[in-house]
N, C-alpha and C. Protein backbone atom coordinates (compact mmCIF):
# COMPACT_ATOMS: atom_id res chain seq x y z
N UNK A 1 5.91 -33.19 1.50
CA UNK A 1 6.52 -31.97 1.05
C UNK A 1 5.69 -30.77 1.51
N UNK A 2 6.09 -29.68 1.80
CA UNK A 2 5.63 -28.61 1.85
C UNK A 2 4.98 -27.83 1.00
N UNK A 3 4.90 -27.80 0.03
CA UNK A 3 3.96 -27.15 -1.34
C UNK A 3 2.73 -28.28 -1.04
N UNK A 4 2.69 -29.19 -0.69
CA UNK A 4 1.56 -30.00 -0.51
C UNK A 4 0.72 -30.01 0.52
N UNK A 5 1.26 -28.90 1.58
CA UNK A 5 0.36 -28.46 2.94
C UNK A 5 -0.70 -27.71 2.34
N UNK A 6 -1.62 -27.64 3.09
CA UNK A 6 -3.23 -26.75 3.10
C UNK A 6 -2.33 -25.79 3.51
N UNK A 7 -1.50 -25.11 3.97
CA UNK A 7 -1.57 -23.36 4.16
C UNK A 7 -0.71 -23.02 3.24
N UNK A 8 0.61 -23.72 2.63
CA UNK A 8 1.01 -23.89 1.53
C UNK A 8 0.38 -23.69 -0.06
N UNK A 9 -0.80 -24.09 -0.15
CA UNK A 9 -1.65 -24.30 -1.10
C UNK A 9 -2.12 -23.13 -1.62
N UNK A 10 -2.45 -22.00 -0.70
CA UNK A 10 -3.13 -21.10 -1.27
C UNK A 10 -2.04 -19.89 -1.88
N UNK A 11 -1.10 -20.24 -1.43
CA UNK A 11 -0.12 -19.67 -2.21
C UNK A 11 0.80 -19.65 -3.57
N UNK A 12 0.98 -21.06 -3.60
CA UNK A 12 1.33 -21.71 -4.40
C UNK A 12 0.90 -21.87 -5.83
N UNK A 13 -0.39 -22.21 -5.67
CA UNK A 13 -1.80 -22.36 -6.44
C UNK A 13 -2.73 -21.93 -5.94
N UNK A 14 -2.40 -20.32 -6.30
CA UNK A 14 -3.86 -19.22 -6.01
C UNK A 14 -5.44 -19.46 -6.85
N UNK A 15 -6.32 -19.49 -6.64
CA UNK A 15 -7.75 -19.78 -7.71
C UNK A 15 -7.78 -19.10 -8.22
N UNK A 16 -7.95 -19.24 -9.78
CA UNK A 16 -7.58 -18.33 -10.97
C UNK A 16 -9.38 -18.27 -10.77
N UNK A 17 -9.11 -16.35 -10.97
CA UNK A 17 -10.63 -15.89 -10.97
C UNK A 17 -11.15 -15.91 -12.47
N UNK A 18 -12.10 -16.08 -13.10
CA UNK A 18 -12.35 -15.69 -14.30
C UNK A 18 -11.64 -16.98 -15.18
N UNK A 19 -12.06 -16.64 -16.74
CA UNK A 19 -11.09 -17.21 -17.94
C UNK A 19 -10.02 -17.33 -18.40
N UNK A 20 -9.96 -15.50 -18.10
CA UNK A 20 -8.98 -14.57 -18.80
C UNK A 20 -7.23 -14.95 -18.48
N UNK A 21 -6.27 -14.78 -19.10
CA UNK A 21 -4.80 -15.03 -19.02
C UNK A 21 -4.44 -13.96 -17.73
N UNK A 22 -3.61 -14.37 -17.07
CA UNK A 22 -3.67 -12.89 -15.50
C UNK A 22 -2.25 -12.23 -16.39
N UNK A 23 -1.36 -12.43 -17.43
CA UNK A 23 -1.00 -11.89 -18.36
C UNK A 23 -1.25 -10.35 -18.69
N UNK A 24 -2.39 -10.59 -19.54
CA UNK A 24 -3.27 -9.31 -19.82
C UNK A 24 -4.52 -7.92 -19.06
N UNK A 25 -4.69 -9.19 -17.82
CA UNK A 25 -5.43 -8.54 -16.93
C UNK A 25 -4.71 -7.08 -16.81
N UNK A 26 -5.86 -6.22 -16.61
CA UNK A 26 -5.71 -4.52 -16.28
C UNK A 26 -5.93 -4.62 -14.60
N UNK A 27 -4.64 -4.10 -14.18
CA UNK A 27 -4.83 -4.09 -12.70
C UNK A 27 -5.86 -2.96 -12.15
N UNK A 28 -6.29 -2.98 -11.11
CA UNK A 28 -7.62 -1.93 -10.84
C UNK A 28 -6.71 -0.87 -10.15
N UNK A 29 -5.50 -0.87 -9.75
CA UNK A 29 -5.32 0.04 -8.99
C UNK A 29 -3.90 0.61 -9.83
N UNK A 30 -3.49 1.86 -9.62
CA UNK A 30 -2.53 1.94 -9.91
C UNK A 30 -1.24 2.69 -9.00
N UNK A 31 0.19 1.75 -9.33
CA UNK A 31 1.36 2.04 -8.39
C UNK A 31 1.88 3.32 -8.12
N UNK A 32 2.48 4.04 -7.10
CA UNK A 32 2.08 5.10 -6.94
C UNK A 32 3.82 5.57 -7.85
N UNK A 33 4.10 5.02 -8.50
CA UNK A 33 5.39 5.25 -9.48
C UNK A 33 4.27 5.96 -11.00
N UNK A 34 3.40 5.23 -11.33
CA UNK A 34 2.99 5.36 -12.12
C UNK A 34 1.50 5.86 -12.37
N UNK A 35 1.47 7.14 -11.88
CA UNK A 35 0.74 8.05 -11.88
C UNK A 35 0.16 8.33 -13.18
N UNK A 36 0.90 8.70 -13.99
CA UNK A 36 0.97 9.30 -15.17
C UNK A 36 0.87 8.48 -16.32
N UNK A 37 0.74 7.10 -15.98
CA UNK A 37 0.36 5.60 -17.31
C UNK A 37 -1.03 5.62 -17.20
N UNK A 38 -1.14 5.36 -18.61
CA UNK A 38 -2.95 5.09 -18.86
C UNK A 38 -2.49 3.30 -19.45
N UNK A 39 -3.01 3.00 -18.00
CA UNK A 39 -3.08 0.81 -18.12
C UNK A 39 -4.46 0.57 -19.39
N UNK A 40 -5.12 1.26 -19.53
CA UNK A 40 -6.44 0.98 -20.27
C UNK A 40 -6.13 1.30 -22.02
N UNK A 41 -4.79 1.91 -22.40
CA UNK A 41 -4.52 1.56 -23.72
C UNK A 41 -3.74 0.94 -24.21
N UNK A 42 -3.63 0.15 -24.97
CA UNK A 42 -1.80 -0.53 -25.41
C UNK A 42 -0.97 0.74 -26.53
N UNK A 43 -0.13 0.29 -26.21
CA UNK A 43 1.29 1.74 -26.61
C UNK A 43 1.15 1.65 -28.59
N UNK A 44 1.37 2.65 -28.87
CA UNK A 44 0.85 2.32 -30.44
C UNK A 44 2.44 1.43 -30.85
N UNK A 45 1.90 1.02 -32.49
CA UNK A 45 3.05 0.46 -32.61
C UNK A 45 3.77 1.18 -33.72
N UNK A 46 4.92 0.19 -34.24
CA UNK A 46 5.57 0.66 -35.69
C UNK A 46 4.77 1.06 -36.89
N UNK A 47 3.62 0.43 -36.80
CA UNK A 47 3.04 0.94 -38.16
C UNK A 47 2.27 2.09 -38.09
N UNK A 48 1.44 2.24 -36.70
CA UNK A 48 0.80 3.62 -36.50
C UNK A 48 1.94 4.60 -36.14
N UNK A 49 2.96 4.72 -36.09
CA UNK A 49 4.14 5.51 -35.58
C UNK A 49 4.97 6.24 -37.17
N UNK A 50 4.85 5.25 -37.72
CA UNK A 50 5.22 5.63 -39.28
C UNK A 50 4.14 6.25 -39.88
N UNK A 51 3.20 6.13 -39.63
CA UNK A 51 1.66 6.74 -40.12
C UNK A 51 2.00 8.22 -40.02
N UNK A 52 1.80 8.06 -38.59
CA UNK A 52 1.90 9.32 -38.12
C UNK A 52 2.85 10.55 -38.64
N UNK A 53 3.90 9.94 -38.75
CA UNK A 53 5.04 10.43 -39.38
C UNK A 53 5.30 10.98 -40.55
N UNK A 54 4.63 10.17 -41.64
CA UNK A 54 4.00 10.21 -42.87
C UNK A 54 2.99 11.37 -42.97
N UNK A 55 2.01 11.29 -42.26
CA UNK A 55 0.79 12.49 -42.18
C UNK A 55 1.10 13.78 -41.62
N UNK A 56 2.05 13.75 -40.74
CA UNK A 56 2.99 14.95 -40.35
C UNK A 56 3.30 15.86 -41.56
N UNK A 57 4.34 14.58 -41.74
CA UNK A 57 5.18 15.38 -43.03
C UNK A 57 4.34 16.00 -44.78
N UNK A 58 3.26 14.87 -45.14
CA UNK A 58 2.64 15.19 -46.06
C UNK A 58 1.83 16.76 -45.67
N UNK A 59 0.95 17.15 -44.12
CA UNK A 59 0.93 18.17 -43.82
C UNK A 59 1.53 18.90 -43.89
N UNK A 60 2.89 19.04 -43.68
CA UNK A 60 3.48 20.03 -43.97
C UNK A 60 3.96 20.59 -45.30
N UNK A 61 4.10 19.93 -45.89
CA UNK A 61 3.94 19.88 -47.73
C UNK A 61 2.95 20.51 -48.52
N UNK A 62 1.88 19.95 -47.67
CA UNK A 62 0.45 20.56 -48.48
C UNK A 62 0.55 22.17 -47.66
N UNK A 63 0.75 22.88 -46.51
CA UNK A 63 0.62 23.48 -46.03
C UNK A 63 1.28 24.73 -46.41
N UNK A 64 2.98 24.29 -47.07
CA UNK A 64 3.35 25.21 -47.87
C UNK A 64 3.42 25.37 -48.98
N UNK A 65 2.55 24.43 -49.80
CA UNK A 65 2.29 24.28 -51.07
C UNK A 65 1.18 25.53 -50.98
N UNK A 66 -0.06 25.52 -50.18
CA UNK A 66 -0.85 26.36 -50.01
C UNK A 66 -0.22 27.67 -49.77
N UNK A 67 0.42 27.77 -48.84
CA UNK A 67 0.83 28.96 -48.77
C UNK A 67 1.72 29.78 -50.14
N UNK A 68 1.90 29.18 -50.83
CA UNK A 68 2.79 29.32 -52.29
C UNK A 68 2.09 29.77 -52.92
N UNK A 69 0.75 29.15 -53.55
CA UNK A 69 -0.37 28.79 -54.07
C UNK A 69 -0.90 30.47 -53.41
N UNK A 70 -1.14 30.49 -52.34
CA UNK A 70 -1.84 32.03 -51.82
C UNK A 70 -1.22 33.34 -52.94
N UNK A 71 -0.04 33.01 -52.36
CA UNK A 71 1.17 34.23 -52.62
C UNK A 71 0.37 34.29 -54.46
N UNK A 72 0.79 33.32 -55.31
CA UNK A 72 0.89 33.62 -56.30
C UNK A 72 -0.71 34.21 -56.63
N UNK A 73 -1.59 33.57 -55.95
CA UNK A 73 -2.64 33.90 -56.63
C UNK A 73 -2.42 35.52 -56.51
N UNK A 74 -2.52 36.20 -55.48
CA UNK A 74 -2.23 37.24 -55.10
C UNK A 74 -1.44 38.31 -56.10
N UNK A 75 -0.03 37.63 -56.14
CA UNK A 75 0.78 38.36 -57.29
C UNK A 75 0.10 38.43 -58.60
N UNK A 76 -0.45 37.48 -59.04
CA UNK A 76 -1.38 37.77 -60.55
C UNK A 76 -2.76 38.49 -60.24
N UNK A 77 -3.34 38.41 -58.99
CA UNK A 77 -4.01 39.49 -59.26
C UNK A 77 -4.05 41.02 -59.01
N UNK A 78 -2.46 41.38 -58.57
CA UNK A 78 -2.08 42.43 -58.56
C UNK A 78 -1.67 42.71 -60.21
N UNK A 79 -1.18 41.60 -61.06
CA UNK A 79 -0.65 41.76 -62.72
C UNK A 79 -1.82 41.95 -63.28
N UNK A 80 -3.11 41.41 -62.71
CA UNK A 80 -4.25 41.59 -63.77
C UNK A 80 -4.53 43.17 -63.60
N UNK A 81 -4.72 43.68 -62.32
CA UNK A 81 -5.06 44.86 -62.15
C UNK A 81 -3.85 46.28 -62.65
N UNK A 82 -2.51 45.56 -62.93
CA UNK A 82 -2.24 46.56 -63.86
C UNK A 82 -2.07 46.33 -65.05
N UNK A 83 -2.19 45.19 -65.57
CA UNK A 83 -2.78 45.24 -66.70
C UNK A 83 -3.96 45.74 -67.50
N UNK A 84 -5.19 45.98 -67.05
CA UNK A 84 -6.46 46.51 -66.69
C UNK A 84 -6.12 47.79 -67.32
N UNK A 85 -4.99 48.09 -66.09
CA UNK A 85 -4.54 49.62 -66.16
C UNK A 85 -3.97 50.22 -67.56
N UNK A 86 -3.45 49.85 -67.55
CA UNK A 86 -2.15 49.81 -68.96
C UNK A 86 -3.19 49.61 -69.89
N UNK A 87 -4.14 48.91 -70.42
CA UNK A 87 -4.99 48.48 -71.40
C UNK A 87 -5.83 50.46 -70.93
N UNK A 88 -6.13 50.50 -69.87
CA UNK A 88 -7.32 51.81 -70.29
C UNK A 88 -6.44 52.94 -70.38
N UNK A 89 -5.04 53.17 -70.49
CA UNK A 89 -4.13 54.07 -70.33
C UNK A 89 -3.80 54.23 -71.94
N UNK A 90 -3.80 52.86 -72.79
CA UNK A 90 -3.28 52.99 -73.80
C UNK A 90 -4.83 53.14 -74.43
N UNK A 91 -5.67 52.74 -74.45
CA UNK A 91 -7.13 53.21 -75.08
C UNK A 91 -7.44 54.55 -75.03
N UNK A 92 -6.82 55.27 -74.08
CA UNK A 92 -7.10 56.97 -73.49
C UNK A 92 -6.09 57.77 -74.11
N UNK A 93 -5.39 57.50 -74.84
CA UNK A 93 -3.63 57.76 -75.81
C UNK A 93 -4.40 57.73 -77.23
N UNK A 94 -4.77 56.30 -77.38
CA UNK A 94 -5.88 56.26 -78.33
C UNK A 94 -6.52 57.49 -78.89
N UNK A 95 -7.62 57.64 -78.26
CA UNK A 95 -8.83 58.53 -78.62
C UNK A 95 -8.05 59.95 -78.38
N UNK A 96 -7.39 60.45 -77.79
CA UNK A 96 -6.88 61.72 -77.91
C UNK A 96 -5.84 61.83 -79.33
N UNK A 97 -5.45 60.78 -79.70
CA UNK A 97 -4.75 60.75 -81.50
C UNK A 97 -5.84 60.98 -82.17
């Protein structure tokens, strides 16, 4: 048979270099389609993708919670300062009775 020739052979049944599965192997070079792939990370999955998603959204929650949180502080300390007012307005009504 022909798969059983010596020039046959090296094709057929190439010498596996290394341990490793040629599966997973990271090729050294890359195709000129795929410029723009990084071969050196694996693609995230469903659970880091929902993470993400999750931390997004809780950011944005806390973000306008804060911003809420600003406002009001703000508005009461514009109420304290006329209150302040009103308290030395009616003490000054006061002392002139």
């Amino acid at each position: 048979m022909l798969k059983e020739e010596p020039k046959w052979m090296a094709i057929c049944d190439p010498p596996k270099l290394g341990s490793g599965s040629s599966k997973r192997s990271i090729p050294n070079t890359k195709e000129a389609g795929d410029e723009g792939a990084d071969w050196n990370e694996r693609p995230g999955g469903r659970k880091a993708a929902k993470r993400r998603v999750k931390e997004k959204a809780n950011n944005s929650v806390i973000d306008s919670f804060i911003t809420q949180l600003n406002e009001l502080n703000s508005y009461n300390t514009n109420m304290n300062k006329l209150f302040k007012d009103f308290i030395v307005t009616v003490k000054e009504e006061k002392l002139r009775r």
